[in-house]
Protein backbone atom coordinates (compact mmCIF):
# COMPACT_ATOMS: atom_id res chain seq x y z
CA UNK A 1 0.00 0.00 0.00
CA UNK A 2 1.39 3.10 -1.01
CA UNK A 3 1.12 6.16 1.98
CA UNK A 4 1.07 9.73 1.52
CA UNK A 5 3.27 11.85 3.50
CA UNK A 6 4.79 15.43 3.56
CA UNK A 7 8.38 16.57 2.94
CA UNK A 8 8.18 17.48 6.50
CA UNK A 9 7.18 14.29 8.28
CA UNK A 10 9.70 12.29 5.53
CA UNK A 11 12.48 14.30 6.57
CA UNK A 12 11.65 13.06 10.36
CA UNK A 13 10.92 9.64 9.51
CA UNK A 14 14.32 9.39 7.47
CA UNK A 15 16.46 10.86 10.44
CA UNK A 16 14.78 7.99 12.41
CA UNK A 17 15.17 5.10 10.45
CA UNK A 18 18.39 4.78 9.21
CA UNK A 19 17.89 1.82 7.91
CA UNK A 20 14.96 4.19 5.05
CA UNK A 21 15.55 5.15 1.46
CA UNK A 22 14.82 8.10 0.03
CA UNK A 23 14.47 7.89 -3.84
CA UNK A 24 14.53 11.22 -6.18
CA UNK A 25 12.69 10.37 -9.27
CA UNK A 26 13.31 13.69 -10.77
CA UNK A 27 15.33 14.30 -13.84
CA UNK A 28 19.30 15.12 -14.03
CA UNK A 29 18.24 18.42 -15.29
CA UNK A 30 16.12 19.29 -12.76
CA UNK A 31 18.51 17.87 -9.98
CA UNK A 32 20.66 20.48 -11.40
CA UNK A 33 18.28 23.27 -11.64
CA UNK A 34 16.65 22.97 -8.17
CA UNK A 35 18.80 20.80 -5.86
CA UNK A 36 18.13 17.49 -4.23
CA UNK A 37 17.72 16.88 -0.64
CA UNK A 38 21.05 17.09 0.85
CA UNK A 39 21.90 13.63 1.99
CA UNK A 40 24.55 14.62 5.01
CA UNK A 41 21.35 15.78 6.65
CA UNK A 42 19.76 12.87 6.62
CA UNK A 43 20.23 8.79 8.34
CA UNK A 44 18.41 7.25 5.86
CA UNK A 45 20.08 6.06 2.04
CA UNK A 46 19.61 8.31 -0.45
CA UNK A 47 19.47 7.60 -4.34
CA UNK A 48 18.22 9.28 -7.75
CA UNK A 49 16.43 7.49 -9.90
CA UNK A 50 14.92 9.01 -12.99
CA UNK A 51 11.64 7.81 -14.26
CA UNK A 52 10.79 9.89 -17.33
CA UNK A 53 13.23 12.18 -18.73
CA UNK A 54 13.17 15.62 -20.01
CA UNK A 55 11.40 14.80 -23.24
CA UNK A 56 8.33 12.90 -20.74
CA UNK A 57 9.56 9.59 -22.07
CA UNK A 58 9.47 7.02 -19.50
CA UNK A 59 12.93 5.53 -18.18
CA UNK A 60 12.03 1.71 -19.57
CA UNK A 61 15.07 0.70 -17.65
CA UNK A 62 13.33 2.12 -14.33
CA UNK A 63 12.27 -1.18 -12.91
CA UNK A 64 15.86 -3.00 -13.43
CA UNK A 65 17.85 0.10 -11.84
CA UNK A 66 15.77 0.21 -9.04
CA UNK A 67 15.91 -3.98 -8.65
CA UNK A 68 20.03 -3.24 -9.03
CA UNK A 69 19.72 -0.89 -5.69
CA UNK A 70 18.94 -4.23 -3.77
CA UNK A 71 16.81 -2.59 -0.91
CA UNK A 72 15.49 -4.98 1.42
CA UNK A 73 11.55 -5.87 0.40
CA UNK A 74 10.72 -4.80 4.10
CA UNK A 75 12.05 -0.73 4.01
CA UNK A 76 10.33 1.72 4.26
CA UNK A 77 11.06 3.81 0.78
CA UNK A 78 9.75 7.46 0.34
CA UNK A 79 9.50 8.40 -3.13
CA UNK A 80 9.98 12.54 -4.04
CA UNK A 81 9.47 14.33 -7.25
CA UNK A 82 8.89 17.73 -8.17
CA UNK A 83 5.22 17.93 -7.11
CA UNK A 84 4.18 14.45 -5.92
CA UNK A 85 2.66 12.90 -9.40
CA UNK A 86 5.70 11.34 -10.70
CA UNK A 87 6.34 9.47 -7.30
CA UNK A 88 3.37 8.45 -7.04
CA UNK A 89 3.57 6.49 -10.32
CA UNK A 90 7.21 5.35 -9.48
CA UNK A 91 5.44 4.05 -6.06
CA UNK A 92 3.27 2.08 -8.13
CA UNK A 93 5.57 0.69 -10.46
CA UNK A 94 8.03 -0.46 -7.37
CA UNK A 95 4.50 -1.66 -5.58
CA UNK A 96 4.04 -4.50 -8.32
CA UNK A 97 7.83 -5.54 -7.54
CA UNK A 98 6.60 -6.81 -4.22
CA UNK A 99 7.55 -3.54 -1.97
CA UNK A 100 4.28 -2.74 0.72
CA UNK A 101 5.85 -0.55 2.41
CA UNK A 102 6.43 2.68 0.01
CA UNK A 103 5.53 6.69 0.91
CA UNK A 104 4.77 9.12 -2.00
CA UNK A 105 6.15 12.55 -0.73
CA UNK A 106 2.77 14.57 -1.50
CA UNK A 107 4.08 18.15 -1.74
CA UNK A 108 7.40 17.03 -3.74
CA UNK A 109 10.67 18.78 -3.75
CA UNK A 110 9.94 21.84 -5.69
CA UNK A 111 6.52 22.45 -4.27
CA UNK A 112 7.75 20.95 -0.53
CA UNK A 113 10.70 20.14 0.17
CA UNK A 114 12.65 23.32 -0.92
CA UNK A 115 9.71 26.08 0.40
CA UNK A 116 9.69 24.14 4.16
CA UNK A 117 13.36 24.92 4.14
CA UNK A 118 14.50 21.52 4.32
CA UNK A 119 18.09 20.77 4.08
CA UNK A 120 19.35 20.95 0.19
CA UNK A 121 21.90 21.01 -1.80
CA UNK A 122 22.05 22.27 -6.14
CA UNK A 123 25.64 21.08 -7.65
């Protein structure tokens, strides 16, 4: 079952669960535009993970890179994008690969993460 959950409460739950994974389904170009959630700041893993690049063409390798991250089926995995609706999709797709325990970040990075102040970081 896939939760919702703000960029607020994610950023708590991943500073108390090291053992979490936070996955950035957001595209290289907007990594570099706006940032990424700076992952010194937080005890859970951190990865990006694109799921439909710049042209809105789904990643078709999406299901195989996230299988070659090897995160325990029991983790709890939040799932951030710019706004929420990308995650949300990615949540599904990583649902059918047998995860239950998945969070779509509702407010996203752009719209969430970034306004609330959250810890960042734009290379």
């Amino acid at each position: 079952m896939i939760k919702s959950i703000s960029s607020e409460n994610c950023f708590k739950q991943l500073n108390s669960d090291p053992n979490s994974y936070l996955i950035d389904v957001r595209t290289p170009m907007e990594w570099s535009n706006h940032g990424m959630p700076d992952e010194d700041a937080i005890e859970g893993i951190f990865f990006k993970l694109m799921l439909i690049n710049e042209d809105g063409i789904e990643n078709i390798n999406f299901v195989n890179e996230f299988n070659s991250l090897e995160i325990p089926k029991d983790s709890n995995i939040y799932l951030i994008c710019r706004s929420g609706a990308r995650s949300l999709h990615a949540a599904s797709i990583i649902e059918a690969e047998g995860y239950q325990n998945l969070f779509n970040v509702e407010d996203g990075f752009v719209m969430g993460w970034l306004p609330k102040g959250l810890p960042s970081v734009k290379y």
